[in-house]
C-alpha atoms as a PDB file:
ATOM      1  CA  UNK A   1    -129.853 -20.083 119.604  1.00  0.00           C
ATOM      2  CA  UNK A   2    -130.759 -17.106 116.897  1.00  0.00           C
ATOM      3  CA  UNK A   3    -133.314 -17.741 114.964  1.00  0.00           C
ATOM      4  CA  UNK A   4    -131.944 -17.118 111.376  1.00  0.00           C
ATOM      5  CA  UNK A   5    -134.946 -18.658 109.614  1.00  0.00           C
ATOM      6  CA  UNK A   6    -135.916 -15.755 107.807  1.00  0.00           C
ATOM      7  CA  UNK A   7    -132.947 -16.333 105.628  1.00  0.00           C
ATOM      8  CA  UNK A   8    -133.336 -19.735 104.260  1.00  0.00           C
ATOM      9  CA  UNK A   9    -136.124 -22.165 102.728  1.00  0.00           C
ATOM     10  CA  UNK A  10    -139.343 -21.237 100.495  1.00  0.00           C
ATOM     11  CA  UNK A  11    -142.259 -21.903 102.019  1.00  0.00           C
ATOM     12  CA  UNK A  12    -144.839 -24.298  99.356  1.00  0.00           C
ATOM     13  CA  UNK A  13    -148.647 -24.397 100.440  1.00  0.00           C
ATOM     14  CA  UNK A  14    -150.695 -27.394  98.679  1.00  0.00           C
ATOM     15  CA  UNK A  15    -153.114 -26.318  96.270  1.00  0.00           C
ATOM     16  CA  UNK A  16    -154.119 -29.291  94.803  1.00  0.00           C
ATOM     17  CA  UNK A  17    -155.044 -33.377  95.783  1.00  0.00           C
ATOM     18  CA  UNK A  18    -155.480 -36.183  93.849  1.00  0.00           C
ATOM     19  CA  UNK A  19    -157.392 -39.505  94.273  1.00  0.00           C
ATOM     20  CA  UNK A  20    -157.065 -42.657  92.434  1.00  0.00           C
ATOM     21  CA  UNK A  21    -159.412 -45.337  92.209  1.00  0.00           C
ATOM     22  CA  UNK A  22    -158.942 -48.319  90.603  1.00  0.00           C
ATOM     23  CA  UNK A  23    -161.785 -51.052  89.671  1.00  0.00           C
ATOM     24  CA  UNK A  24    -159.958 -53.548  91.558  1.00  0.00           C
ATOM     25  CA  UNK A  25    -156.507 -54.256  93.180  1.00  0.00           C
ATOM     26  CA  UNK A  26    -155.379 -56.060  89.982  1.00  0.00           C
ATOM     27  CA  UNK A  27    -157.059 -54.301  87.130  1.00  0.00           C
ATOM     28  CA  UNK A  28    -156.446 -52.017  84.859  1.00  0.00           C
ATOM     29  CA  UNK A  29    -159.282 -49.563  85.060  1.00  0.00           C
ATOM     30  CA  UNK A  30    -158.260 -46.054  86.868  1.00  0.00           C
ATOM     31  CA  UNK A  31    -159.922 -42.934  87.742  1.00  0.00           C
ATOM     32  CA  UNK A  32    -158.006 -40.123  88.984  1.00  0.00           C
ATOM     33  CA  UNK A  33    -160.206 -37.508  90.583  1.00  0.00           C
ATOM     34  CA  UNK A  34    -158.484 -34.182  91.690  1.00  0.00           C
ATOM     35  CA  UNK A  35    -159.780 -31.496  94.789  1.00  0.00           C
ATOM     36  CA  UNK A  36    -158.991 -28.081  94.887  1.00  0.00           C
ATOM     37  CA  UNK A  37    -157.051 -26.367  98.429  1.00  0.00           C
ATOM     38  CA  UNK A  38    -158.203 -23.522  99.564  1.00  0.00           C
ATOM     39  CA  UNK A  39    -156.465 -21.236 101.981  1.00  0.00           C
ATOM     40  CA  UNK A  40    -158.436 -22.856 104.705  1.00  0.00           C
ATOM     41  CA  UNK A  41    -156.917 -25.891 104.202  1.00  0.00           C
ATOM     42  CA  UNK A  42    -159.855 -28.033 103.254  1.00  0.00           C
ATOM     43  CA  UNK A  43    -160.066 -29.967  99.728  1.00  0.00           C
ATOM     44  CA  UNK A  44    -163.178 -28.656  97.727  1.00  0.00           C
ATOM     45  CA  UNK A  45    -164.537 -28.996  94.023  1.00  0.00           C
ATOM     46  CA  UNK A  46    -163.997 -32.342  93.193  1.00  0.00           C
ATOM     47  CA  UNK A  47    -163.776 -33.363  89.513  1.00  0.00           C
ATOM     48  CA  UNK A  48    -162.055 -35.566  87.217  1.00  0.00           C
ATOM     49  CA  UNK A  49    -158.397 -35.037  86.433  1.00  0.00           C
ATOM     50  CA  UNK A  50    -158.057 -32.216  83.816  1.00  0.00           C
ATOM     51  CA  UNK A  51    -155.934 -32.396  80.694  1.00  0.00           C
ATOM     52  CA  UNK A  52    -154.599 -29.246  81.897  1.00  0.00           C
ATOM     53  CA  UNK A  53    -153.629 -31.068  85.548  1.00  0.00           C
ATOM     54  CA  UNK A  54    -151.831 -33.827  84.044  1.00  0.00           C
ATOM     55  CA  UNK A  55    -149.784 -32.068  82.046  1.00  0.00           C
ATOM     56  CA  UNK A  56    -149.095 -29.448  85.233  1.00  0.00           C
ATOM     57  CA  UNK A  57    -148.399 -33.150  87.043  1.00  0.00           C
ATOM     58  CA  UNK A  58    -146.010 -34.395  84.571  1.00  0.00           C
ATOM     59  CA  UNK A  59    -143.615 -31.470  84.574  1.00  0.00           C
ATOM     60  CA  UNK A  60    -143.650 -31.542  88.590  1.00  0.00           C
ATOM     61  CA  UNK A  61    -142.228 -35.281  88.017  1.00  0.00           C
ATOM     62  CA  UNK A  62    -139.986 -34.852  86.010  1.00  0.00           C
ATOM     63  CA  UNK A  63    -138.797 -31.057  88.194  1.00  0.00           C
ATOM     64  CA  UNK A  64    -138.656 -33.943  91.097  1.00  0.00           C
ATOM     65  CA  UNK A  65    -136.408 -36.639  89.315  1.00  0.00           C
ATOM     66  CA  UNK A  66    -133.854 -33.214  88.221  1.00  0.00           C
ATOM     67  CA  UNK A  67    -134.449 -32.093  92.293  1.00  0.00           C
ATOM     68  CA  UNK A  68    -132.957 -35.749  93.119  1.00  0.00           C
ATOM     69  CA  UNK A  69    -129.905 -35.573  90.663  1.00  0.00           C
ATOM     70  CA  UNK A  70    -129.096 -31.960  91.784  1.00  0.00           C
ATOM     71  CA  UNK A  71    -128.809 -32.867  95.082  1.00  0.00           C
ATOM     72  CA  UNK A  72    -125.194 -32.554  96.369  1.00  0.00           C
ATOM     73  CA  UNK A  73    -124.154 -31.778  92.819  1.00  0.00           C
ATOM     74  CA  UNK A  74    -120.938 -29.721  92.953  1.00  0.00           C
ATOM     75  CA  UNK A  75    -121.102 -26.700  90.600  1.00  0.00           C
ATOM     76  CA  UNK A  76    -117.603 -27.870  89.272  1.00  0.00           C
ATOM     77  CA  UNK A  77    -114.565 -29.911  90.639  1.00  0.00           C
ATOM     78  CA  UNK A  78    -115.291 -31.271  94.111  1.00  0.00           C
ATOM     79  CA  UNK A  79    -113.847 -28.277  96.874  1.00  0.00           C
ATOM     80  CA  UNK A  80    -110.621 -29.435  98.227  1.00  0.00           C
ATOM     81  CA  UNK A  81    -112.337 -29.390 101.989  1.00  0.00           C
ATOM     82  CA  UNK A  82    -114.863 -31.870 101.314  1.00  0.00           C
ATOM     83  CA  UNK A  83    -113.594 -35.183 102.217  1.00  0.00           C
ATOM     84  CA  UNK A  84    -116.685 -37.825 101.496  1.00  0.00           C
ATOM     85  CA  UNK A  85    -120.085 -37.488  99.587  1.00  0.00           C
ATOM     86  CA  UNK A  86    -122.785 -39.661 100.122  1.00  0.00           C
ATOM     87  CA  UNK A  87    -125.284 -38.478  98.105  1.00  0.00           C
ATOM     88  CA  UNK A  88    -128.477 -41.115  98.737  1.00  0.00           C
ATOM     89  CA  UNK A  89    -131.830 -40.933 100.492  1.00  0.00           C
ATOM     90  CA  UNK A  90    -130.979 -38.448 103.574  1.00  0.00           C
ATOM     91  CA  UNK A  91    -127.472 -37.738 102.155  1.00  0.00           C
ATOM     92  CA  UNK A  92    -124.710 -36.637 104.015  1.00  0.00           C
ATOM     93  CA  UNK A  93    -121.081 -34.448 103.093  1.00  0.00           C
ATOM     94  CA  UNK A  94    -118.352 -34.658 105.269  1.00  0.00           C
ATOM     95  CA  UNK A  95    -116.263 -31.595 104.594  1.00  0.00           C
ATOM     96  CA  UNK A  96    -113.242 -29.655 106.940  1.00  0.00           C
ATOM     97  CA  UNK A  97    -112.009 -25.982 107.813  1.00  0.00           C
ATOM     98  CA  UNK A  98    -108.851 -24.672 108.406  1.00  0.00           C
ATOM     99  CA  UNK A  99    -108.116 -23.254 111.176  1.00  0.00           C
ATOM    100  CA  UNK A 100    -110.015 -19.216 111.180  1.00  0.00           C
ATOM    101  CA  UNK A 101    -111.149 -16.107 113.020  1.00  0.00           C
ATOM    102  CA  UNK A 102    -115.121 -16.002 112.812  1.00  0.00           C
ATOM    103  CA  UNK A 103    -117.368 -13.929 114.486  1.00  0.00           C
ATOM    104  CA  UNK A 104    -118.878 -15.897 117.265  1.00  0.00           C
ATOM    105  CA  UNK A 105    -122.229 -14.689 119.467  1.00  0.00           C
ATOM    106  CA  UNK A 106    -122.664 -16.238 123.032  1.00  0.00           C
ATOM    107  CA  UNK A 107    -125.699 -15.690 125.615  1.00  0.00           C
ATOM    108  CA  UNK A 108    -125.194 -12.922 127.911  1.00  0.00           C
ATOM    109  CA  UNK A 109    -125.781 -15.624 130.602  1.00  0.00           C
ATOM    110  CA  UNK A 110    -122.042 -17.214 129.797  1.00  0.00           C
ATOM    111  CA  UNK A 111    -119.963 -13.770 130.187  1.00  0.00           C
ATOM    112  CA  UNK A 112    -118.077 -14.367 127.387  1.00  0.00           C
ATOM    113  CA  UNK A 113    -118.548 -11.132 125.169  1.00  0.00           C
ATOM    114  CA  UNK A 114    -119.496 -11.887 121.370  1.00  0.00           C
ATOM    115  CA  UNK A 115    -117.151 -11.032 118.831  1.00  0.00           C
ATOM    116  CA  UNK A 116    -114.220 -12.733 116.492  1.00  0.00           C
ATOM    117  CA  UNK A 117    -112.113 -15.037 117.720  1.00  0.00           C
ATOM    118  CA  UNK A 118    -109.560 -17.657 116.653  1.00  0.00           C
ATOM    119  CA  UNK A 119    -110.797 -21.468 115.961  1.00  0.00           C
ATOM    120  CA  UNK A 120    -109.098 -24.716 115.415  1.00  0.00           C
ATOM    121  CA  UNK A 121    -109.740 -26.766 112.247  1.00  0.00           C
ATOM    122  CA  UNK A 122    -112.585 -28.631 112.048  1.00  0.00           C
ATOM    123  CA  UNK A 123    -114.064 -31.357 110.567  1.00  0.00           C
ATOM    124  CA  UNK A 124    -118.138 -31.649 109.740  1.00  0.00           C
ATOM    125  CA  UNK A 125    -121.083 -34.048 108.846  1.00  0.00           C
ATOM    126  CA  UNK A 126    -123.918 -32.930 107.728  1.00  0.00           C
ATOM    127  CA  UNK A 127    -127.407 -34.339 106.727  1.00  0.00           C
ATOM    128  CA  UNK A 128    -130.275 -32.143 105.916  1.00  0.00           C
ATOM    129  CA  UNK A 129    -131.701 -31.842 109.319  1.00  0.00           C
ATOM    130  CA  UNK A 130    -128.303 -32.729 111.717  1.00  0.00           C
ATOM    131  CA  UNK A 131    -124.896 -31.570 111.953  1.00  0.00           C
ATOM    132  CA  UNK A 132    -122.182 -32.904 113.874  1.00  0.00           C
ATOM    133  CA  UNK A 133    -119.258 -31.615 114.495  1.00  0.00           C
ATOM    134  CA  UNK A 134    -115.340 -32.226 115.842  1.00  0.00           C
ATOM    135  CA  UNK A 135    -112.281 -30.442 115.553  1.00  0.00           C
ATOM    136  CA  UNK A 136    -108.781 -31.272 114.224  1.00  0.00           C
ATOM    137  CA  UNK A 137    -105.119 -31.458 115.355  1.00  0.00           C
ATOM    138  CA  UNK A 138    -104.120 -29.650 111.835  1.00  0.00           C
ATOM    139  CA  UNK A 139    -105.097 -28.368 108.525  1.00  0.00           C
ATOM    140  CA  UNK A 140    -103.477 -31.182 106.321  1.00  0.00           C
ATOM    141  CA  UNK A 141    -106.010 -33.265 105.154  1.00  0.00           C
ATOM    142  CA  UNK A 142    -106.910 -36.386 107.158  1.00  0.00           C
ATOM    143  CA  UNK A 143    -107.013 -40.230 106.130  1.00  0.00           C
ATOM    144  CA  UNK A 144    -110.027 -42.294 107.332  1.00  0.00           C
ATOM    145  CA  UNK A 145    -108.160 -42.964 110.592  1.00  0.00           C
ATOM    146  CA  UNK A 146    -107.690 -39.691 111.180  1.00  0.00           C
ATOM    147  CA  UNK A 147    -108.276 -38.935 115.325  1.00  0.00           C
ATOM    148  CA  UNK A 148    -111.098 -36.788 116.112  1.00  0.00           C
ATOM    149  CA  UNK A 149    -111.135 -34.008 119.236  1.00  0.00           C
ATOM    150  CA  UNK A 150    -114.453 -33.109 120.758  1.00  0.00           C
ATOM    151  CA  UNK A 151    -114.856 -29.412 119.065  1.00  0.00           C
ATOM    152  CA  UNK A 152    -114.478 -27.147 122.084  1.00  0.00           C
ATOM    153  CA  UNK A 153    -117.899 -25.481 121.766  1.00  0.00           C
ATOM    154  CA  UNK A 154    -121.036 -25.119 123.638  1.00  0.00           C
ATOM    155  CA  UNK A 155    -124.201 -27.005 122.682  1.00  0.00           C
ATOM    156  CA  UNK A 156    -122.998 -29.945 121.839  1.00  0.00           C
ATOM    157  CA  UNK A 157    -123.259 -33.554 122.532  1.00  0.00           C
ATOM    158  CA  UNK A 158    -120.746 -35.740 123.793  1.00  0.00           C
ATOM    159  CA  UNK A 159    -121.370 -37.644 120.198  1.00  0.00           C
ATOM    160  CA  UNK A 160    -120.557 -34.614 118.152  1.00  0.00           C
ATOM    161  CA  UNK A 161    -124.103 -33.750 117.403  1.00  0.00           C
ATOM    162  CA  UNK A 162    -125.153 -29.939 117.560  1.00  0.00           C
ATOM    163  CA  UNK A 163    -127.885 -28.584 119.514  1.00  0.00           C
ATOM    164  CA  UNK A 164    -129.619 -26.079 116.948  1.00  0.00           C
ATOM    165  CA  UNK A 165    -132.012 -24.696 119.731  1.00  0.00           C
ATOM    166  CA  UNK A 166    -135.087 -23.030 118.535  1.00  0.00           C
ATOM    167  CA  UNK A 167    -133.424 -22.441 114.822  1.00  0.00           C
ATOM    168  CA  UNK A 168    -135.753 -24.558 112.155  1.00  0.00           C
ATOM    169  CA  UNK A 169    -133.490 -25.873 109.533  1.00  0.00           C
ATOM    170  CA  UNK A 170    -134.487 -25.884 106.263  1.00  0.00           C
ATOM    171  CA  UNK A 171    -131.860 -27.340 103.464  1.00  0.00           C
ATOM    172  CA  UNK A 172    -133.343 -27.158 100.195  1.00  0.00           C
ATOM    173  CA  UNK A 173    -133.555 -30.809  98.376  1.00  0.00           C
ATOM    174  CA  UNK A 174    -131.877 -29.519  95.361  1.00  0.00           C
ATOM    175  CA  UNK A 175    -129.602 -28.191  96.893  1.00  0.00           C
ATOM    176  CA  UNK A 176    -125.981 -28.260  95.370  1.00  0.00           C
ATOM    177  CA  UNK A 177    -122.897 -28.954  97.261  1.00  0.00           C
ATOM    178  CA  UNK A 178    -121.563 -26.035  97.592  1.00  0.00           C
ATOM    179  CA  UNK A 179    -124.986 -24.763  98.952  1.00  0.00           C
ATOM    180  CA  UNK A 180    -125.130 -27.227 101.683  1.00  0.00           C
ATOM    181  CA  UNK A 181    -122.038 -26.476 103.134  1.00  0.00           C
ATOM    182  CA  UNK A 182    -122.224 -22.716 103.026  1.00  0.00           C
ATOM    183  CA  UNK A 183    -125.789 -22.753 104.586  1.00  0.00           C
ATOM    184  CA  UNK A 184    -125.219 -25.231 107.211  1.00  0.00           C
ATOM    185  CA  UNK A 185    -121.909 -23.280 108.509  1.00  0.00           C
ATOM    186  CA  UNK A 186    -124.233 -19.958 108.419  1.00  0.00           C
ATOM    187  CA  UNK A 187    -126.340 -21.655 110.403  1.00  0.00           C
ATOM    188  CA  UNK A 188    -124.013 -22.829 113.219  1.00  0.00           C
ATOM    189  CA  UNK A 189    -121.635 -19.439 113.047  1.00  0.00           C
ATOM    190  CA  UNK A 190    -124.872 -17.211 113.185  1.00  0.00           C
ATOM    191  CA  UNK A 191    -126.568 -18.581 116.010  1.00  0.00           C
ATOM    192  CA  UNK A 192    -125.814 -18.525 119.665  1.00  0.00           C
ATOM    193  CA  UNK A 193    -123.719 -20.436 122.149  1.00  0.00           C
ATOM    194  CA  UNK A 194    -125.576 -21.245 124.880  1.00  0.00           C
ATOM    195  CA  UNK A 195    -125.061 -24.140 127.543  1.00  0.00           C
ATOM    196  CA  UNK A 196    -122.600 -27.117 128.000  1.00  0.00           C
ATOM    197  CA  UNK A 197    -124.573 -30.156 127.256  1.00  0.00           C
ATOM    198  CA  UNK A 198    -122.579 -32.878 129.124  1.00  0.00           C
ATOM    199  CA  UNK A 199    -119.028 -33.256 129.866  1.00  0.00           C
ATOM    200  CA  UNK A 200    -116.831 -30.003 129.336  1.00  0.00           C
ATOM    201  CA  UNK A 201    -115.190 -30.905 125.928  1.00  0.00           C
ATOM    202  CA  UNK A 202    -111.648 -28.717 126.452  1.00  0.00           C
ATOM    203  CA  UNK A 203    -109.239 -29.087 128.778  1.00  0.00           C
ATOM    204  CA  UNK A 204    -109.667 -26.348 131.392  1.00  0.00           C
ATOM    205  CA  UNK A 205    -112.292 -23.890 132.116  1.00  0.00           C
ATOM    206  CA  UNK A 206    -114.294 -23.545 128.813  1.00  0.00           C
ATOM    207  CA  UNK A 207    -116.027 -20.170 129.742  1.00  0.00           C
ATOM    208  CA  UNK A 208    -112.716 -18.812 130.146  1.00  0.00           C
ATOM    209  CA  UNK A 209    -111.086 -20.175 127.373  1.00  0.00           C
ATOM    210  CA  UNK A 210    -113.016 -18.191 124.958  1.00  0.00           C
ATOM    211  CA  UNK A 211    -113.055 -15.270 127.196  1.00  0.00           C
ATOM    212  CA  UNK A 212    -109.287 -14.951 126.589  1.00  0.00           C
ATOM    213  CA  UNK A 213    -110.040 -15.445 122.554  1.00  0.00           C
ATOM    214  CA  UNK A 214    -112.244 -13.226 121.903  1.00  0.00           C
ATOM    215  CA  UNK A 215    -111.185  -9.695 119.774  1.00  0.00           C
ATOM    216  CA  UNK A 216    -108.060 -10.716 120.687  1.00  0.00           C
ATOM    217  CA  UNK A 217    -105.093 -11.484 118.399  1.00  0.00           C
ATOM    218  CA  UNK A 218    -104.012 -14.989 119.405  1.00  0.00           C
ATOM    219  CA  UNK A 219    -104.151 -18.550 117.504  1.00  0.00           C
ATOM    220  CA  UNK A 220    -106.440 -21.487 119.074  1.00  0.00           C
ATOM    221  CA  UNK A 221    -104.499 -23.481 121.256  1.00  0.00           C
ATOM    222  CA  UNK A 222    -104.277 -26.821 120.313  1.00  0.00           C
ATOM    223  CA  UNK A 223    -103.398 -27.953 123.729  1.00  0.00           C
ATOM    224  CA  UNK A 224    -106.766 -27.663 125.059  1.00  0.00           C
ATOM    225  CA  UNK A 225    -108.318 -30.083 123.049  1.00  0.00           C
ATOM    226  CA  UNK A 226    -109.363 -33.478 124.398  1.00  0.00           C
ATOM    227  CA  UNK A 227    -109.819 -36.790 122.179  1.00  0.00           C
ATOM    228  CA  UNK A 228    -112.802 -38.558 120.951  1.00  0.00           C
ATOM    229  CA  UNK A 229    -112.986 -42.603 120.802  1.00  0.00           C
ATOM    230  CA  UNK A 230    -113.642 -41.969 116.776  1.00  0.00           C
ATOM    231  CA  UNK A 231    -112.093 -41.649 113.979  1.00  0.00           C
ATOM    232  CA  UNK A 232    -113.506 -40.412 110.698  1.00  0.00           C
ATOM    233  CA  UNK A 233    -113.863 -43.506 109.495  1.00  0.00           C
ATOM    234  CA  UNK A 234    -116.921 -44.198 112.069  1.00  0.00           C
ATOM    235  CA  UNK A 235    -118.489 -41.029 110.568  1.00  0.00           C
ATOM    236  CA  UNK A 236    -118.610 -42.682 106.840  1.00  0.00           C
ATOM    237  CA  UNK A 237    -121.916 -44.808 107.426  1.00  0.00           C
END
């Protein structure tokens, strides 16, 4: 997979560690005693919590609490492609795509040149660190019992789950929804296709398949794709 790291995430070194002490489990005496980082690593110049620190503590808190309400937050009106939100501890979006031309970039190893080439619609799940993904028979908009096909890609798992490779994710934690979805597509449209991890998931020769789609002026064909045993209600929990 390409490594597209570069393009995403801020990197946050610690620069500062706190200990509290209390007299005993159940009283009400505290001490808070704060070290310094340095580059090293190592904690250094111990001292008693600062005036200065406490206040630099408090607005982190509260920066954390509006972190954990931005999360998922959609800029406006939900998108019309995103079909379910769950927005909790490790939140997930389930969101669809039409049926589209993108640029595509496969391992020289496969023979299949990299360029543009025609896709079915798809459906997605996302958490911060996984993606999963199937494809679709159309581009209405499915019910929960909706059939899933297996997504007729490399590096993927017969469960839906995509192999990122060597490609560190990094989804911010604040996030908003419109964020999440464009970054994790980026992500899985800029990297490279690879290997068959299990079971071939079209009908026919998949190397081939996309050999005869790419820079070439021709709709997905729907005919190839095979059936999962799930439906997108089984993706909701």
């Amino acid at each position: 997979m390409k490594n597209i790291t570069e393009s995403f995430g801020t990197l946050y070194p610690p620069v500062k560690a706190l200990v509290w002490y209390r007299k005993n489990y159940t009283g009400t005496e505290n001490y808070i005693e704060a070290y310094d980082i340095g580059n090293d690593g190592c904690m250094r110049n111990a001292h008693p919590l600062s005036a200065q620190e406490s206040t630099l503590l408090a607005m982190a808190l509260d920066a954390s609490e509006e972190l954990k309400t931005s999360y998922l937050k959609p800029k406006g009106l939900i998108p019309d492609n995103v079909l379910y939100i769950n927005p909790g501890h490790n939140g997930f979006v389930i969101w669809q795509t039409s049926a589209q031309s993108k640029n595509l970039y496969f391992a020289e190893a496969l023979t299949i040149p990299s360029g543009k080439a025609a896709l079915p619609p798809l459906l997605w799940k996302a958490t911060r660190d996984e993606l999963y993904i199937f494809a679709l028979d159309s581009d209405l908009k499915p019910n929960e019992n909706g059939e899933l096909f297996k997504a007729p890609f490399f590096n993927i798992y017969s469960d839906g789950r995509v192999c990122m490779g060597t490609v560190k994710i990094q989804i911010d934690p604040s996030c908003c929804l419109e964020e999440f979805i464009t970054s994790w597509e980026k992500y899985f449209f800029n990297s490279y296709f690879s290997h068959l991890i299990g079971d071939n998931p079209v009908k026919g020769n998949i190397v081939q398949l996309w050999q005869s789609l790419v820079d070439q002026k021709k709709n997905f064909p729907p005919n190839v794709l095979t059936k999962t045993k799930r439906t997108i209600k089984t993706l909701l929990s």
